[in-house]
N, C-alpha and C. Protein backbone atom coordinates (compact mmCIF):
# COMPACT_ATOMS: atom_id res chain seq x y z
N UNK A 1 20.12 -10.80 -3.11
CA UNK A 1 18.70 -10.58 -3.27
C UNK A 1 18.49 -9.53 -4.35
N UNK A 2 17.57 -9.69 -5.18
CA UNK A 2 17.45 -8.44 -6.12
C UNK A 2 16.16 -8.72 -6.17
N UNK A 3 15.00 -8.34 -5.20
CA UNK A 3 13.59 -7.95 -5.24
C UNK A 3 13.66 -6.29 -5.61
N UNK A 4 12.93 -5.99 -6.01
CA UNK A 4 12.20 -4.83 -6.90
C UNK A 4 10.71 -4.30 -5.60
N UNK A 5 10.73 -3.35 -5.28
CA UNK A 5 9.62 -2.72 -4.71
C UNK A 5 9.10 -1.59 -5.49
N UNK A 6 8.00 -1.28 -6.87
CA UNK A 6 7.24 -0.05 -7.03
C UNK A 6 6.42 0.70 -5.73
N UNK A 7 6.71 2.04 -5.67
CA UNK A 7 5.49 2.37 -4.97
C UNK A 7 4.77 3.37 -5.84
N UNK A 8 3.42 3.01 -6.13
CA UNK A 8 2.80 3.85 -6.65
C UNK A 8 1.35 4.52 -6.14
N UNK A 9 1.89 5.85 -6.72
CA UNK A 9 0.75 6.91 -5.92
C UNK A 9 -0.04 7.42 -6.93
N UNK A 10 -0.73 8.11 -6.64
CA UNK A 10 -2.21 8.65 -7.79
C UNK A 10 -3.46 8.85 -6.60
N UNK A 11 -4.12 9.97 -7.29
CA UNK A 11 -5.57 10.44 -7.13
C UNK A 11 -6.45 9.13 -7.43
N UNK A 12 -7.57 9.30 -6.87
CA UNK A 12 -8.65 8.05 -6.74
C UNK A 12 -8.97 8.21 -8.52
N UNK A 13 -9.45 7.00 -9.38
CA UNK A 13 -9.82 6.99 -10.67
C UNK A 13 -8.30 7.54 -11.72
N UNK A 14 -7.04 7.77 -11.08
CA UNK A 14 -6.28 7.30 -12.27
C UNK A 14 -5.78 6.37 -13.19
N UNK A 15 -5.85 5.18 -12.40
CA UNK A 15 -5.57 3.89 -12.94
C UNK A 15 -4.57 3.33 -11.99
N UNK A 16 -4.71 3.21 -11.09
CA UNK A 16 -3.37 2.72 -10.15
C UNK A 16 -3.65 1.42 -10.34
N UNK A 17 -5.07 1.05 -9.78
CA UNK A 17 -5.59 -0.49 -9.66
C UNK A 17 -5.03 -1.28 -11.11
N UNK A 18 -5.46 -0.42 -12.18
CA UNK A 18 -5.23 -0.80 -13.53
C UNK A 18 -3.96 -1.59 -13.47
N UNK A 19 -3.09 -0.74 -13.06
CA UNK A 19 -1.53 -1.00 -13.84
C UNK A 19 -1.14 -1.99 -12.79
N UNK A 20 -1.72 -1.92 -11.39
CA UNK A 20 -1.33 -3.44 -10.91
C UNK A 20 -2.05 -4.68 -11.13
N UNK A 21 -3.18 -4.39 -12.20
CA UNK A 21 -3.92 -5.73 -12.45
C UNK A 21 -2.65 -5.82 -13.45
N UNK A 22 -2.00 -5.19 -14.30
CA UNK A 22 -1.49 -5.61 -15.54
C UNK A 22 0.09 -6.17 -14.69
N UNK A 23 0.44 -5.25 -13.71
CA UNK A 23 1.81 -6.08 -13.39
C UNK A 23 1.53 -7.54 -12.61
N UNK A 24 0.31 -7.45 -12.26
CA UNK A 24 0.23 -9.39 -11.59
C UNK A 24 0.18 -10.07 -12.62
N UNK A 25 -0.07 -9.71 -13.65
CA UNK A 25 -0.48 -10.59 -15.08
C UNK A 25 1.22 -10.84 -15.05
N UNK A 26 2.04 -10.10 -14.77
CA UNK A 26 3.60 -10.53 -15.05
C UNK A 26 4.27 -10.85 -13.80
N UNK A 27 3.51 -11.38 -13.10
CA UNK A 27 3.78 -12.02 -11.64
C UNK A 27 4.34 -11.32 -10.79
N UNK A 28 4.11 -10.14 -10.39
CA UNK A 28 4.64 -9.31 -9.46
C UNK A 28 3.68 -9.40 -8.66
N UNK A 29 3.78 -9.18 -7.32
CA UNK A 29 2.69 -9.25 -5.89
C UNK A 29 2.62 -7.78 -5.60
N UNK A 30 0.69 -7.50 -5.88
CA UNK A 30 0.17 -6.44 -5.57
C UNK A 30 -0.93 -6.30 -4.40
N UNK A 31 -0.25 -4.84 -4.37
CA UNK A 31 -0.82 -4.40 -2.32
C UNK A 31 -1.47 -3.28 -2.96
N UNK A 32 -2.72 -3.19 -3.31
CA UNK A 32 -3.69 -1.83 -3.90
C UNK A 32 -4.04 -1.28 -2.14
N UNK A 33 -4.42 0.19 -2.43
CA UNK A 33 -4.60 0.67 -0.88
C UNK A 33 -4.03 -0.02 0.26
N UNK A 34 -3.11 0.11 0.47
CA UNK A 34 -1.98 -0.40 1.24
C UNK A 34 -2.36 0.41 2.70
N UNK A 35 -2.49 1.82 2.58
CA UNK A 35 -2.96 2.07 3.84
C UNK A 35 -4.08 2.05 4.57
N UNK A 36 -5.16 1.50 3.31
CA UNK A 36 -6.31 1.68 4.06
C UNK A 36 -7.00 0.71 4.82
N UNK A 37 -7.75 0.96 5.87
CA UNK A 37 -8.18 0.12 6.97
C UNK A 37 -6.85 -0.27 8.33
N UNK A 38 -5.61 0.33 7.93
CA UNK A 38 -4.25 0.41 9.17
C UNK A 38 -4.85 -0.13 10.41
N UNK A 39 -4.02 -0.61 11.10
CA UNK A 39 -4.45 -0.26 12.77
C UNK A 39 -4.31 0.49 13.12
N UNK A 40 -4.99 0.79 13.99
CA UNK A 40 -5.75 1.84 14.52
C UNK A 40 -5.40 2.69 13.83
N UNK A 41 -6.01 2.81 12.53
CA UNK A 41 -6.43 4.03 11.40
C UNK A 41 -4.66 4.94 11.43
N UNK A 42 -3.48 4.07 11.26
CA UNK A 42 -2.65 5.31 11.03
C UNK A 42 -1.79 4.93 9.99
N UNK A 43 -1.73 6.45 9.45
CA UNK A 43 -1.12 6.38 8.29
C UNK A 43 0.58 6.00 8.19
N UNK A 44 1.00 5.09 9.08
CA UNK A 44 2.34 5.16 8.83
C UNK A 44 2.36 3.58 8.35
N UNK A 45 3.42 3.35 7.57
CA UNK A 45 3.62 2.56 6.18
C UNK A 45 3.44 1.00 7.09
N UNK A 46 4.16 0.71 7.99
CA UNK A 46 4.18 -0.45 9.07
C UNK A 46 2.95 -0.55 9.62
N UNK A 47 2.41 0.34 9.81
CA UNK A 47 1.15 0.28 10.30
C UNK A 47 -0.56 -0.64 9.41
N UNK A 48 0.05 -0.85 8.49
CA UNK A 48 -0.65 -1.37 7.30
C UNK A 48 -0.88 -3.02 7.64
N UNK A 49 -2.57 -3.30 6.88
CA UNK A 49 -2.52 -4.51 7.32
C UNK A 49 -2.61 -5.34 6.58
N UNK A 50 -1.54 -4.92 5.57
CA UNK A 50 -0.87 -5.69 4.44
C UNK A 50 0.79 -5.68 4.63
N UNK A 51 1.37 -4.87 5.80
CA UNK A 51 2.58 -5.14 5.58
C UNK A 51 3.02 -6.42 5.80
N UNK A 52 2.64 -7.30 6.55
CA UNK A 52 2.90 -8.81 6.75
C UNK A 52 3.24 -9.69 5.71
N UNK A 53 2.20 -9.22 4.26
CA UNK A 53 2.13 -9.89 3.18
C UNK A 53 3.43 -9.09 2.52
N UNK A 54 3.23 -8.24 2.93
CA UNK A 54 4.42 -7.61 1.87
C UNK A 54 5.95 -8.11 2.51
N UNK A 55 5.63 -7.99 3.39
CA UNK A 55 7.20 -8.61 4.20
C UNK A 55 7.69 -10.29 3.74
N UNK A 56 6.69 -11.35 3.81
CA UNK A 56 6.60 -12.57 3.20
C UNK A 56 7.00 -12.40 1.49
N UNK A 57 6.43 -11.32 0.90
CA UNK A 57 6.70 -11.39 -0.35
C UNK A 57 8.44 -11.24 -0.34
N UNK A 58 8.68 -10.19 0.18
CA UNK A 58 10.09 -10.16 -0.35
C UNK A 58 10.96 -10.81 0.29
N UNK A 59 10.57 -11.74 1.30
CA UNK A 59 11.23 -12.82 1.57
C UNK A 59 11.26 -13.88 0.84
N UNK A 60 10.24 -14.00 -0.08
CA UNK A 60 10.50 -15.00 -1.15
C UNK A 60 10.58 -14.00 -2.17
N UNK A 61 11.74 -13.14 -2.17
CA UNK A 61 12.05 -12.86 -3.31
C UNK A 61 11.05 -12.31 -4.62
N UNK A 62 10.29 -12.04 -4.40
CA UNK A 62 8.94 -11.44 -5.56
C UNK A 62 9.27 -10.48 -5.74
N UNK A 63 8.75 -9.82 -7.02
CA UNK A 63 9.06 -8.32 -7.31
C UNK A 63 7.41 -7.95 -7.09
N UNK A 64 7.01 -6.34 -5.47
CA UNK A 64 6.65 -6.33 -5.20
C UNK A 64 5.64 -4.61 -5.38
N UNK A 65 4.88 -4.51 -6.20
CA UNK A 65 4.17 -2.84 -6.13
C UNK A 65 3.24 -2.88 -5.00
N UNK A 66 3.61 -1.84 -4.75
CA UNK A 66 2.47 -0.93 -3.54
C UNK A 66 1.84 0.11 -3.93
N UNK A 67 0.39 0.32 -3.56
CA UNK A 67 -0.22 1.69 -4.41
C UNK A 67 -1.19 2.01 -3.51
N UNK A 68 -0.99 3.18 -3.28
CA UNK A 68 -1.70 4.20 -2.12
C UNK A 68 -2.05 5.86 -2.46
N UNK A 69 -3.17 6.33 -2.17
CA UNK A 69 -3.24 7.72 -2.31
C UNK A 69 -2.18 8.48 -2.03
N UNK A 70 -2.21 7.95 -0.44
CA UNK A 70 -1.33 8.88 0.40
C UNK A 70 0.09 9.38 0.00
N UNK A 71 0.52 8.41 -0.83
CA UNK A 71 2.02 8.12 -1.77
C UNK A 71 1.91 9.16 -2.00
N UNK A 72 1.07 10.13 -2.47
CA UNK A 72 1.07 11.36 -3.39
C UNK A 72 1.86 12.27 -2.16
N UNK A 73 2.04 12.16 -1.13
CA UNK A 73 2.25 13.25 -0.29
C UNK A 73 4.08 12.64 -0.21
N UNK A 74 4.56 13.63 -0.33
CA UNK A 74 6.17 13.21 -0.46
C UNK A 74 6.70 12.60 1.26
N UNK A 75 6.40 13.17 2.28
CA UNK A 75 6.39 12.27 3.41
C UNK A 75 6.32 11.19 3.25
N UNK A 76 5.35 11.10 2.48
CA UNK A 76 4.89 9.04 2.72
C UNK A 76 5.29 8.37 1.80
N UNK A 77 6.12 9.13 0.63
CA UNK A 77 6.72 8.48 -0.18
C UNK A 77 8.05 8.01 0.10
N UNK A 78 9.05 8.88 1.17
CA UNK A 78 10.07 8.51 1.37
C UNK A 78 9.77 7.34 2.78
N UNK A 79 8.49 7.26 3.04
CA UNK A 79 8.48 6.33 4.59
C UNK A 79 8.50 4.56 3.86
N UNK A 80 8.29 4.15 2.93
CA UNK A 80 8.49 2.79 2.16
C UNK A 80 10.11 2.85 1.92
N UNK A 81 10.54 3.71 1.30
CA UNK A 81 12.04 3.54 1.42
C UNK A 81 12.91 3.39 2.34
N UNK A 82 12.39 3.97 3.92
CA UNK A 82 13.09 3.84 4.96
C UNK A 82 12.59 2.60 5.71
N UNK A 83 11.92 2.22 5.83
CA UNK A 83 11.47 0.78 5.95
C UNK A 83 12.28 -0.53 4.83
N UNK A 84 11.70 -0.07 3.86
CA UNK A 84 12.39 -1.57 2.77
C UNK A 84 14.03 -1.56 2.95
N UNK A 85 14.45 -0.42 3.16
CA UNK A 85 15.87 -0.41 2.88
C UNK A 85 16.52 -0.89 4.43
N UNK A 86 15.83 -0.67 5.39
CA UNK A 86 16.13 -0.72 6.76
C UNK A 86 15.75 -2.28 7.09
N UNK A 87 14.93 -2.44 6.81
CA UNK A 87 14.40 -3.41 7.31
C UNK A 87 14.07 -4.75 6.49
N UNK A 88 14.22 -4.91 5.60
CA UNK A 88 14.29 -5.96 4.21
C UNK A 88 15.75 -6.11 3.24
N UNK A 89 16.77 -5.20 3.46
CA UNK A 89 17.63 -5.15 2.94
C UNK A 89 16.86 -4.76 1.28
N UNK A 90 16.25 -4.17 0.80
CA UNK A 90 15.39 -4.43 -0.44
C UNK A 90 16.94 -3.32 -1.85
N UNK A 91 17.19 -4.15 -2.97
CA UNK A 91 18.23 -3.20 -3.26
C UNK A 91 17.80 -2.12 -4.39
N UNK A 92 16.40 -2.58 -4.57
CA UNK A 92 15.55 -1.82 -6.07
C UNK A 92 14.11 -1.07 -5.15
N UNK A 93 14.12 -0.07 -4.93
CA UNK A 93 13.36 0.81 -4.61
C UNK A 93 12.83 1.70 -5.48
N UNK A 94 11.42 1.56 -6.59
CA UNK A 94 11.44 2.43 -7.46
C UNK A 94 9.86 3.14 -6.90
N UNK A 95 9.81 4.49 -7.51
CA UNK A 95 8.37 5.42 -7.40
C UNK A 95 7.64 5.00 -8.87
N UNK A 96 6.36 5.20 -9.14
CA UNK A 96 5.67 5.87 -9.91
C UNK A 96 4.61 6.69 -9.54
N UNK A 97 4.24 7.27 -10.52
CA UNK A 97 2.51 8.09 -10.01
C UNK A 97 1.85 7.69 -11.20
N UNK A 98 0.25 7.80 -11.13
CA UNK A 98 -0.18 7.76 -12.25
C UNK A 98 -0.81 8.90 -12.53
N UNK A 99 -1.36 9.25 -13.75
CA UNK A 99 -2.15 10.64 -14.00
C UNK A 99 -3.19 10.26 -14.85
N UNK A 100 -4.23 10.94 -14.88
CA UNK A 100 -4.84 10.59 -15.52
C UNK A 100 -4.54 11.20 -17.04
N UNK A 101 -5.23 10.56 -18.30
CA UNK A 101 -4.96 11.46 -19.62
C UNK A 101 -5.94 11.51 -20.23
């Protein structure tokens, strides 16, 4: 398997949305606010009510970004890695952030 997972974090209005409109343009499957609306409102990464889709994605093999505020907080950045790696076998785990300029 060689699926690819970005997770990317950023402040509201950096361009997160941006750069995953531009990576679907290159066929990668994008999860914008990944945590928001959870069950029952919690912030843990499984808890998302997009992980389903995201789980299907990398079962068919897609190269897959995730982009969330919360990413910004280093907790929640290492909680996608302990999941994908645990639980998807996933072998490309990469970060970004965005900033604004």
């Amino acid at each position: 398997m060689d699926e690819t997972i970005l997770v990317i974090a950023g402040l509201p209005g950096c361009g997160k949305t941006t750069y995953l409109d531009q990576l679907l343009k290159e066929s990668w499957r994008t999860f914008d606010d990944f945590k928001a609306n959870a069950y029952q409102n919690s912030p843990q990464f499984q808890k998302s009510r997009k992980y389903a889709a995201l789980q299907a994605a990398i079962r068919d093999n897609s190269r897959c970004a995730v982009a969330d505020i919360d990413f910004c907080k280093p907790e929640s950045r290492a909680e996608p890695r302990l999941y994908c790696v645990r639980n998807f076998r996933v072998s490309n785990l990469a970060g970004a952030s965005s900033q604004m300029t």
